[in-house]
C-alpha atoms as a PDB file:
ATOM      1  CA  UNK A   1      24.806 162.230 183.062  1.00  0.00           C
ATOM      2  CA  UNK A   2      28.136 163.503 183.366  1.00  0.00           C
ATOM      3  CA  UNK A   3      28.773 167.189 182.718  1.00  0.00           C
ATOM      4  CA  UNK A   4      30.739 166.590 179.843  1.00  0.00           C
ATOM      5  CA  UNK A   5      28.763 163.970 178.102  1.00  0.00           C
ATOM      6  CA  UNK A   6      27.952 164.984 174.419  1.00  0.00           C
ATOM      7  CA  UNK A   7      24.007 165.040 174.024  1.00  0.00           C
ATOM      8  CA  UNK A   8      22.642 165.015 170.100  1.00  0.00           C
ATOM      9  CA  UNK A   9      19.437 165.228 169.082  1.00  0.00           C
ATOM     10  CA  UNK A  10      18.052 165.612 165.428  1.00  0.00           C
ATOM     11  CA  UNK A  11      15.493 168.471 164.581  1.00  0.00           C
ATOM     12  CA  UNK A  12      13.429 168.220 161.906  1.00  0.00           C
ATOM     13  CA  UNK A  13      15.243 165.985 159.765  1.00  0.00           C
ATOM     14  CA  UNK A  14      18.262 167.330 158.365  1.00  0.00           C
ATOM     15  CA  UNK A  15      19.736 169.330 161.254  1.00  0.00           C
ATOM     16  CA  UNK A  16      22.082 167.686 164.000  1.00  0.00           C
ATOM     17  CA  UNK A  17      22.596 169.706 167.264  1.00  0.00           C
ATOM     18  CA  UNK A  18      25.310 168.182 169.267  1.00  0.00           C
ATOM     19  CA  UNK A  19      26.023 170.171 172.849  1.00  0.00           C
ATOM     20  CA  UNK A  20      28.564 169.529 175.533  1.00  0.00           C
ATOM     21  CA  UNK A  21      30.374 171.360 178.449  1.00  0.00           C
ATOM     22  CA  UNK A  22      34.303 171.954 178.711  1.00  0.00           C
ATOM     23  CA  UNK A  23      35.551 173.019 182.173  1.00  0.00           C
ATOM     24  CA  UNK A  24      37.134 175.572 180.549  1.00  0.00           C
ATOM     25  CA  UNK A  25      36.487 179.609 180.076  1.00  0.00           C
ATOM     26  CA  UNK A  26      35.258 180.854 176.457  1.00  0.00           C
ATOM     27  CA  UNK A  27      38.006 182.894 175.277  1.00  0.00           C
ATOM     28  CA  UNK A  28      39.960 179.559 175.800  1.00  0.00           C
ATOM     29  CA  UNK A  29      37.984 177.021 174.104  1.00  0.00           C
ATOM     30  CA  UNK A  30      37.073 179.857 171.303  1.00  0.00           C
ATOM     31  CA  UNK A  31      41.146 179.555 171.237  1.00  0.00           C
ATOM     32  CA  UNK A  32      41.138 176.142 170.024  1.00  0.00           C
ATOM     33  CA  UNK A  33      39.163 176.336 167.180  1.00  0.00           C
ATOM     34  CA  UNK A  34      41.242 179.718 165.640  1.00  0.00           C
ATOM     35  CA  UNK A  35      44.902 178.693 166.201  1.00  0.00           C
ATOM     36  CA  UNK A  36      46.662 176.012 164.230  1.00  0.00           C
ATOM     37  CA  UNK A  37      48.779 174.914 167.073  1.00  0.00           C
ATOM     38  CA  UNK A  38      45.819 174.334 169.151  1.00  0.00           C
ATOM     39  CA  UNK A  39      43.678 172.653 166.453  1.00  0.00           C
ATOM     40  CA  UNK A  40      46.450 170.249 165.850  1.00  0.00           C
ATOM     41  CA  UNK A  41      46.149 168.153 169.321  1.00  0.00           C
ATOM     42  CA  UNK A  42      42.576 167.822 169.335  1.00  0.00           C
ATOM     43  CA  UNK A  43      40.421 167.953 165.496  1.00  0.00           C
ATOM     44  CA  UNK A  44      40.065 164.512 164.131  1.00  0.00           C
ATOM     45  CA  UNK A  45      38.668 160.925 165.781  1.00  0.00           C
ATOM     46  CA  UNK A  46      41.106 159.141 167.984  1.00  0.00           C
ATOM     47  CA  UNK A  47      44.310 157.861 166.732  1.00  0.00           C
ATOM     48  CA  UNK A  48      44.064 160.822 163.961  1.00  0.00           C
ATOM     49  CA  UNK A  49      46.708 163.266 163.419  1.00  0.00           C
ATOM     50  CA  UNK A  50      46.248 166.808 161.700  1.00  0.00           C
ATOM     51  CA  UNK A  51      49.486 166.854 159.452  1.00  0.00           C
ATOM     52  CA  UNK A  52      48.219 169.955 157.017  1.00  0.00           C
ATOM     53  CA  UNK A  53      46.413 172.595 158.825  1.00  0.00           C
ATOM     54  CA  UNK A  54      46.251 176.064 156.243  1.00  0.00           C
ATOM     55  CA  UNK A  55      43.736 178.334 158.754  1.00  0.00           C
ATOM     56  CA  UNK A  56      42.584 181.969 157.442  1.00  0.00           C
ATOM     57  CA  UNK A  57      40.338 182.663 160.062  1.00  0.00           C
ATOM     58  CA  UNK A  58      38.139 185.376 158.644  1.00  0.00           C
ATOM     59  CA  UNK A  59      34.495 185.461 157.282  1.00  0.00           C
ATOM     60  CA  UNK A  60      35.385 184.503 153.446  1.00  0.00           C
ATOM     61  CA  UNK A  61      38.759 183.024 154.544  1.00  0.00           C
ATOM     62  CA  UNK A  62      39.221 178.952 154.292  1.00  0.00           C
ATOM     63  CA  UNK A  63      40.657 176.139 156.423  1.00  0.00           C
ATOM     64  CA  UNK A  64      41.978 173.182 154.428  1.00  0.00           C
ATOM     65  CA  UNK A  65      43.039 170.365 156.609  1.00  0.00           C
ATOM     66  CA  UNK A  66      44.461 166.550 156.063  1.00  0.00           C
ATOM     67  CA  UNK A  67      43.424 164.227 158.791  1.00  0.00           C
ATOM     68  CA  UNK A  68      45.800 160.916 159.039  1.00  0.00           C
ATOM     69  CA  UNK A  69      45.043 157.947 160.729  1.00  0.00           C
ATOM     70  CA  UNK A  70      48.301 156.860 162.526  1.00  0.00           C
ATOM     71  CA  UNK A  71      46.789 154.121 164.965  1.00  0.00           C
ATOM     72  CA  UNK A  72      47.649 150.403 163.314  1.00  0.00           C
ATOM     73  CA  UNK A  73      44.733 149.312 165.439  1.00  0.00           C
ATOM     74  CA  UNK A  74      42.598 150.490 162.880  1.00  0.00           C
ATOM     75  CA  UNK A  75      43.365 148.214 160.318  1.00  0.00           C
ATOM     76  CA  UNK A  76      42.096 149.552 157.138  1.00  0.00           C
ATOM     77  CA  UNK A  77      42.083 153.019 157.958  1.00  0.00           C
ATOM     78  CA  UNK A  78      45.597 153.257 159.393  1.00  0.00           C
ATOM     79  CA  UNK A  79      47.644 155.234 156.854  1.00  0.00           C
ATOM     80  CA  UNK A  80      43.955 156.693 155.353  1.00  0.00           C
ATOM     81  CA  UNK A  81      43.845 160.461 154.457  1.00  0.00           C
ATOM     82  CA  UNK A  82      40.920 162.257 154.911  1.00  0.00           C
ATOM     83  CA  UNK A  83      40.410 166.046 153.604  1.00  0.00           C
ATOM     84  CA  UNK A  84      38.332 168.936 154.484  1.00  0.00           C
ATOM     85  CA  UNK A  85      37.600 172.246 153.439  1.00  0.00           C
ATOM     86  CA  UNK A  86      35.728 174.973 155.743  1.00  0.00           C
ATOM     87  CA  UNK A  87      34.705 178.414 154.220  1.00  0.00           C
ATOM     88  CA  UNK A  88      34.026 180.980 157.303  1.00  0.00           C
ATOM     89  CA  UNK A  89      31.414 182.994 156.837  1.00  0.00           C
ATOM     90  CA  UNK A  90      30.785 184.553 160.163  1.00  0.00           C
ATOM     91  CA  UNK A  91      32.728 184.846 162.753  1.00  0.00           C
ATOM     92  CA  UNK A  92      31.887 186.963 166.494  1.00  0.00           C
ATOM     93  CA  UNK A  93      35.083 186.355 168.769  1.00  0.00           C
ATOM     94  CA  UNK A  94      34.864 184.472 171.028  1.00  0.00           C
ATOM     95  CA  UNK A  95      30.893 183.835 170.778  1.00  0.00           C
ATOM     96  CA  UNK A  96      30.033 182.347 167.500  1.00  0.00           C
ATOM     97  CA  UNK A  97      31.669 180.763 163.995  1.00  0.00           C
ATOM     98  CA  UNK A  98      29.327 180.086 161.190  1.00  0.00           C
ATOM     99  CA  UNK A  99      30.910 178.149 158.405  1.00  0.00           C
ATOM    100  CA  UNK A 100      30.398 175.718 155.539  1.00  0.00           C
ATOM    101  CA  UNK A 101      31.920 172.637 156.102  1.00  0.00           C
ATOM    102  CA  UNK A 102      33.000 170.492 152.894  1.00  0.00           C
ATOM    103  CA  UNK A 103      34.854 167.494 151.654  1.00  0.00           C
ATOM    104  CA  UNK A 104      38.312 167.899 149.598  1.00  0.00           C
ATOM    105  CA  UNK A 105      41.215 166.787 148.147  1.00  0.00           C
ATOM    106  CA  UNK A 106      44.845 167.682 148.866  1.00  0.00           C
ATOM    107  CA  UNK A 107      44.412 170.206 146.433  1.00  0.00           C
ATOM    108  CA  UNK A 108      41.665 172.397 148.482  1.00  0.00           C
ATOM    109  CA  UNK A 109      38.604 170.987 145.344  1.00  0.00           C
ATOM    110  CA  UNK A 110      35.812 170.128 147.104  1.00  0.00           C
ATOM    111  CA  UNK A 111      34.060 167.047 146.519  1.00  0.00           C
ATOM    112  CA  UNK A 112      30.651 167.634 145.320  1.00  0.00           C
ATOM    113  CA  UNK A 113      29.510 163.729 145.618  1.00  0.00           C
ATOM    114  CA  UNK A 114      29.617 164.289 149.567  1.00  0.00           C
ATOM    115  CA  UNK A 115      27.443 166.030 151.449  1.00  0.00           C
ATOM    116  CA  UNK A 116      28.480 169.841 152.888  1.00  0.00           C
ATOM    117  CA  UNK A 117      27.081 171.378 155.904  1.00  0.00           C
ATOM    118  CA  UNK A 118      26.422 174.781 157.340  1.00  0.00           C
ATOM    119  CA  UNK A 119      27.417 174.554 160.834  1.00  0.00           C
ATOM    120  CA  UNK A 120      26.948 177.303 163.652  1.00  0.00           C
ATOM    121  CA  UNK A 121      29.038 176.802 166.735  1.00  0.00           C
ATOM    122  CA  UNK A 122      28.031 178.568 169.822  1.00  0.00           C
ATOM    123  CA  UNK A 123      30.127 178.981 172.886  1.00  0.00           C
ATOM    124  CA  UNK A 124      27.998 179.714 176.033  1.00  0.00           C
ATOM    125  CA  UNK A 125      29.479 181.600 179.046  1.00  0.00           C
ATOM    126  CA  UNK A 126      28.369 179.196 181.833  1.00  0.00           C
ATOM    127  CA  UNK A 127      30.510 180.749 185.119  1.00  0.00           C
ATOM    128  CA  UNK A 128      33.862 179.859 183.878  1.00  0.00           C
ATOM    129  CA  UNK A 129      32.494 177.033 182.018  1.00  0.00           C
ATOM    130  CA  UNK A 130      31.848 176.824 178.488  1.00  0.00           C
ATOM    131  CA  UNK A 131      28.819 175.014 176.508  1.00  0.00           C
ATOM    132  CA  UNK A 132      29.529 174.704 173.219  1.00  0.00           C
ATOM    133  CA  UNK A 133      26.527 173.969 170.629  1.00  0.00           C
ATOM    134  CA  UNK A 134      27.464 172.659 167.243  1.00  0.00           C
ATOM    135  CA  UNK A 135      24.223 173.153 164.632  1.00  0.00           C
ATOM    136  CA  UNK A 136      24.972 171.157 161.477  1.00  0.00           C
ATOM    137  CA  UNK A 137      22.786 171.663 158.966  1.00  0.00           C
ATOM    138  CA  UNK A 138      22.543 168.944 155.691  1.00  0.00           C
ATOM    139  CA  UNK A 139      20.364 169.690 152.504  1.00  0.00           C
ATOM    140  CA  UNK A 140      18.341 166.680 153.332  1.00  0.00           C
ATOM    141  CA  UNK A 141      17.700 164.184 155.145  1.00  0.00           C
ATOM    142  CA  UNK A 142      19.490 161.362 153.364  1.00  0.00           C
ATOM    143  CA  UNK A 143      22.865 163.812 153.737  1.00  0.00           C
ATOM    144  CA  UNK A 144      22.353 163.607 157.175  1.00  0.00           C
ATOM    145  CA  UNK A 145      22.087 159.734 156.701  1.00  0.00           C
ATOM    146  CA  UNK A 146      24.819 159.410 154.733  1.00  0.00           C
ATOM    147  CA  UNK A 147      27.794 160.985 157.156  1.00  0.00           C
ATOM    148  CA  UNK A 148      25.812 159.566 160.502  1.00  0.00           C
ATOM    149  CA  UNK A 149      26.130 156.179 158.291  1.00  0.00           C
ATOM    150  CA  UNK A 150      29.921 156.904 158.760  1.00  0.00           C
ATOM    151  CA  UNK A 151      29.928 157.089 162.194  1.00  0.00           C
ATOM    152  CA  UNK A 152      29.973 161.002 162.440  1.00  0.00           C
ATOM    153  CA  UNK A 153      28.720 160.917 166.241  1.00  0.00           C
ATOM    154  CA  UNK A 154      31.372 158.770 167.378  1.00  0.00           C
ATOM    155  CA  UNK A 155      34.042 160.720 165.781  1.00  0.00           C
ATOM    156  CA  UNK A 156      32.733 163.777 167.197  1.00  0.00           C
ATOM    157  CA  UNK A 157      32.479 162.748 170.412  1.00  0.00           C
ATOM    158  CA  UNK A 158      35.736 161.170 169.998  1.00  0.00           C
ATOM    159  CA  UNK A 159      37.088 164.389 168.872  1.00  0.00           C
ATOM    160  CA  UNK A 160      35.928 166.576 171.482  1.00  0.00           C
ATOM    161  CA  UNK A 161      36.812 163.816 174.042  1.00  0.00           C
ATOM    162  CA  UNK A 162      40.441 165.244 172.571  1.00  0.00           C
ATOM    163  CA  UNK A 163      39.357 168.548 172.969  1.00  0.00           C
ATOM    164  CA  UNK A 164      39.086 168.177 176.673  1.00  0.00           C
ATOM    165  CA  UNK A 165      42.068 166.676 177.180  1.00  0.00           C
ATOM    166  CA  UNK A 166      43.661 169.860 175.363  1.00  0.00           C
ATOM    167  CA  UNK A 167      42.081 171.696 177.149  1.00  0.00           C
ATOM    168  CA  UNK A 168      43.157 170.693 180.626  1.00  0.00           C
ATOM    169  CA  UNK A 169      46.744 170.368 179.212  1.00  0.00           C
ATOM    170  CA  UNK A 170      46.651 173.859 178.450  1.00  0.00           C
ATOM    171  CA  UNK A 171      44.173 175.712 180.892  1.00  0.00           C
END
Protein backbone atom coordinates (compact mmCIF):
# COMPACT_ATOMS: atom_id res chain seq x y z
CA UNK A 1 0.00 0.00 0.00
CA UNK A 2 1.13 3.26 -0.96
CA UNK A 3 1.65 5.90 1.72
CA UNK A 4 -0.96 7.96 0.53
CA UNK A 5 -3.64 5.48 -0.16
CA UNK A 6 -6.96 6.40 1.67
CA UNK A 7 -7.90 3.37 4.06
CA UNK A 8 -11.82 3.36 5.42
CA UNK A 9 -13.19 1.19 7.60
CA UNK A 10 -16.75 1.31 9.25
CA UNK A 11 -17.12 1.01 13.16
CA UNK A 12 -20.03 -0.03 14.55
CA UNK A 13 -22.43 0.84 12.03
CA UNK A 14 -22.94 4.36 11.56
CA UNK A 15 -19.42 5.79 11.88
CA UNK A 16 -16.94 6.03 8.79
CA UNK A 17 -13.20 6.60 9.62
CA UNK A 18 -11.33 7.41 6.53
CA UNK A 19 -7.27 8.03 7.17
CA UNK A 20 -4.54 8.98 4.78
CA UNK A 21 -1.00 10.58 4.77
CA UNK A 22 -0.01 13.97 2.92
CA UNK A 23 3.76 14.56 2.53
CA UNK A 24 3.16 17.64 3.90
CA UNK A 25 3.76 19.39 7.58
CA UNK A 26 0.50 20.07 9.83
CA UNK A 27 0.35 23.68 10.04
CA UNK A 28 0.19 23.34 6.16
CA UNK A 29 -2.42 20.89 5.53
CA UNK A 30 -4.41 22.44 8.75
CA UNK A 31 -3.96 25.56 6.15
CA UNK A 32 -6.08 24.09 3.60
CA UNK A 33 -9.01 23.41 5.33
CA UNK A 34 -9.21 27.29 7.06
CA UNK A 35 -8.44 29.53 4.03
CA UNK A 36 -10.81 30.07 1.16
CA UNK A 37 -8.11 30.39 -1.38
CA UNK A 38 -6.73 27.13 -0.43
CA UNK A 39 -10.08 25.28 -0.13
CA UNK A 40 -10.92 26.40 -3.58
CA UNK A 41 -8.27 24.08 -5.60
CA UNK A 42 -8.86 21.04 -3.79
CA UNK A 43 -12.78 20.45 -1.86
CA UNK A 44 -15.10 18.73 -4.21
CA UNK A 45 -14.75 15.25 -6.52
CA UNK A 46 -12.81 15.65 -9.69
CA UNK A 47 -13.89 17.89 -12.38
CA UNK A 48 -15.72 20.03 -9.46
CA UNK A 49 -15.16 23.59 -8.95
CA UNK A 50 -15.86 25.58 -5.60
CA UNK A 51 -17.51 28.83 -7.10
CA UNK A 52 -19.13 30.13 -3.52
CA UNK A 53 -16.93 29.57 -0.63
CA UNK A 54 -18.43 32.00 2.63
CA UNK A 55 -15.77 30.48 5.53
CA UNK A 56 -16.16 31.85 9.30
CA UNK A 57 -13.80 29.68 10.77
CA UNK A 58 -14.70 29.75 14.43
CA UNK A 59 -16.50 27.26 16.82
CA UNK A 60 -20.28 28.54 16.11
CA UNK A 61 -19.16 30.15 12.80
CA UNK A 62 -20.48 28.44 9.31
CA UNK A 63 -19.05 27.51 5.91
CA UNK A 64 -21.58 27.56 3.07
CA UNK A 65 -20.15 26.31 -0.13
CA UNK A 66 -21.54 25.59 -3.93
CA UNK A 67 -19.75 22.76 -5.59
CA UNK A 68 -20.11 22.85 -9.66
CA UNK A 69 -19.45 20.20 -11.85
CA UNK A 70 -17.58 21.73 -14.87
CA UNK A 71 -16.26 18.39 -16.55
CA UNK A 72 -18.75 17.58 -19.78
CA UNK A 73 -17.46 14.07 -19.28
CA UNK A 74 -19.87 13.70 -16.72
CA UNK A 75 -22.83 13.82 -18.60
CA UNK A 76 -25.65 14.40 -16.32
CA UNK A 77 -23.90 16.00 -13.66
CA UNK A 78 -21.96 18.54 -15.72
CA UNK A 79 -23.51 21.93 -14.95
CA UNK A 80 -25.06 20.17 -11.42
CA UNK A 81 -24.87 22.32 -8.20
CA UNK A 82 -24.35 20.80 -5.14
CA UNK A 83 -24.60 22.76 -1.61
CA UNK A 84 -23.25 22.38 1.78
CA UNK A 85 -23.42 23.83 5.01
CA UNK A 86 -20.74 23.13 7.94
CA UNK A 87 -21.36 24.56 11.51
CA UNK A 88 -17.81 24.51 13.50
CA UNK A 89 -18.06 23.61 16.70
CA UNK A 90 -14.56 23.00 17.81
CA UNK A 91 -11.74 23.99 16.54
CA UNK A 92 -7.72 23.39 18.16
CA UNK A 93 -5.27 24.99 15.48
CA UNK A 94 -3.69 23.19 13.76
CA UNK A 95 -4.68 19.74 15.60
CA UNK A 96 -8.33 19.18 15.39
CA UNK A 97 -11.87 20.63 13.70
CA UNK A 98 -15.06 19.18 14.93
CA UNK A 99 -18.02 20.21 12.88
CA UNK A 100 -21.49 19.31 11.65
CA UNK A 101 -21.61 18.74 8.22
CA UNK A 102 -25.10 19.37 6.35
CA UNK A 103 -26.85 19.62 3.06
CA UNK A 104 -28.18 23.18 1.69
CA UNK A 105 -29.45 25.32 -0.67
CA UNK A 106 -27.99 28.51 -2.17
CA UNK A 107 -29.65 30.17 0.47
CA UNK A 108 -27.49 28.56 3.51
CA UNK A 109 -31.30 26.24 4.62
CA UNK A 110 -30.28 23.05 5.29
CA UNK A 111 -31.96 20.18 3.93
CA UNK A 112 -33.43 18.10 6.56
CA UNK A 113 -34.41 15.04 4.05
CA UNK A 114 -30.49 14.31 3.85
CA UNK A 115 -28.53 12.96 6.22
CA UNK A 116 -25.94 15.41 8.46
CA UNK A 117 -22.85 14.26 10.05
CA UNK A 118 -20.63 15.13 12.94
CA UNK A 119 -17.23 14.83 11.66
CA UNK A 120 -13.85 15.12 13.72
CA UNK A 121 -10.77 15.66 11.64
CA UNK A 122 -7.49 14.93 13.18
CA UNK A 123 -4.16 15.97 11.84
CA UNK A 124 -1.28 13.77 13.19
CA UNK A 125 2.33 15.11 13.39
CA UNK A 126 4.13 12.17 11.70
CA UNK A 127 8.00 13.79 11.21
CA UNK A 128 7.05 16.35 8.74
CA UNK A 129 4.30 14.28 7.55
CA UNK A 130 0.80 14.64 8.28
CA UNK A 131 -2.03 11.81 8.88
CA UNK A 132 -5.14 13.13 8.71
CA UNK A 133 -8.24 11.06 10.25
CA UNK A 134 -11.68 12.07 9.16
CA UNK A 135 -14.49 10.46 11.83
CA UNK A 136 -17.93 10.89 10.27
CA UNK A 137 -20.49 10.11 12.32
CA UNK A 138 -24.40 9.39 10.77
CA UNK A 139 -27.53 8.93 13.10
CA UNK A 140 -27.88 5.49 11.74
CA UNK A 141 -26.96 3.15 9.85
CA UNK A 142 -29.18 3.59 6.81
CA UNK A 143 -27.65 7.48 6.76
CA UNK A 144 -24.52 6.00 6.38
CA UNK A 145 -26.10 3.87 3.51
CA UNK A 146 -27.66 6.44 1.96
CA UNK A 147 -24.49 8.98 1.13
CA UNK A 148 -22.00 5.71 0.64
CA UNK A 149 -25.01 4.79 -1.92
CA UNK A 150 -23.81 8.08 -3.61
CA UNK A 151 -20.50 7.22 -3.98
CA UNK A 152 -19.16 9.26 -0.91
CA UNK A 153 -15.76 7.15 -0.82
CA UNK A 154 -14.90 7.82 -4.24
CA UNK A 155 -15.48 11.44 -3.99
CA UNK A 156 -13.46 11.61 -1.00
CA UNK A 157 -10.74 9.96 -2.15
CA UNK A 158 -11.10 11.85 -5.25
CA UNK A 159 -11.07 14.95 -3.29
CA UNK A 160 -8.14 14.45 -1.25
CA UNK A 161 -6.37 12.98 -4.35
CA UNK A 162 -6.83 17.06 -5.10
CA UNK A 163 -5.68 17.82 -1.88
CA UNK A 164 -2.31 16.37 -2.57
CA UNK A 165 -1.82 17.83 -5.58
CA UNK A 166 -2.42 21.30 -3.69
CA UNK A 167 -0.43 20.50 -1.57
CA UNK A 168 2.74 19.86 -3.51
CA UNK A 169 1.83 22.96 -5.64
CA UNK A 170 2.07 24.94 -2.68
CA UNK A 171 4.55 23.26 -0.12
Amino acid sequence: MSMNELKSRVEGDQVLILERTFDAPRELVFEMFKEPEHLKHWWGPSGWDLPVCKIDFRPGGTWHFCMKCIDQNQGEYYGMESWGKVVYKDIIEPEMIRYTDYFSDADGTINETMPSSEITLEFVDLDGKTKLVNRAEYVSAEALNTVMDMGMLQGIAETWNRLEEHLNEVK
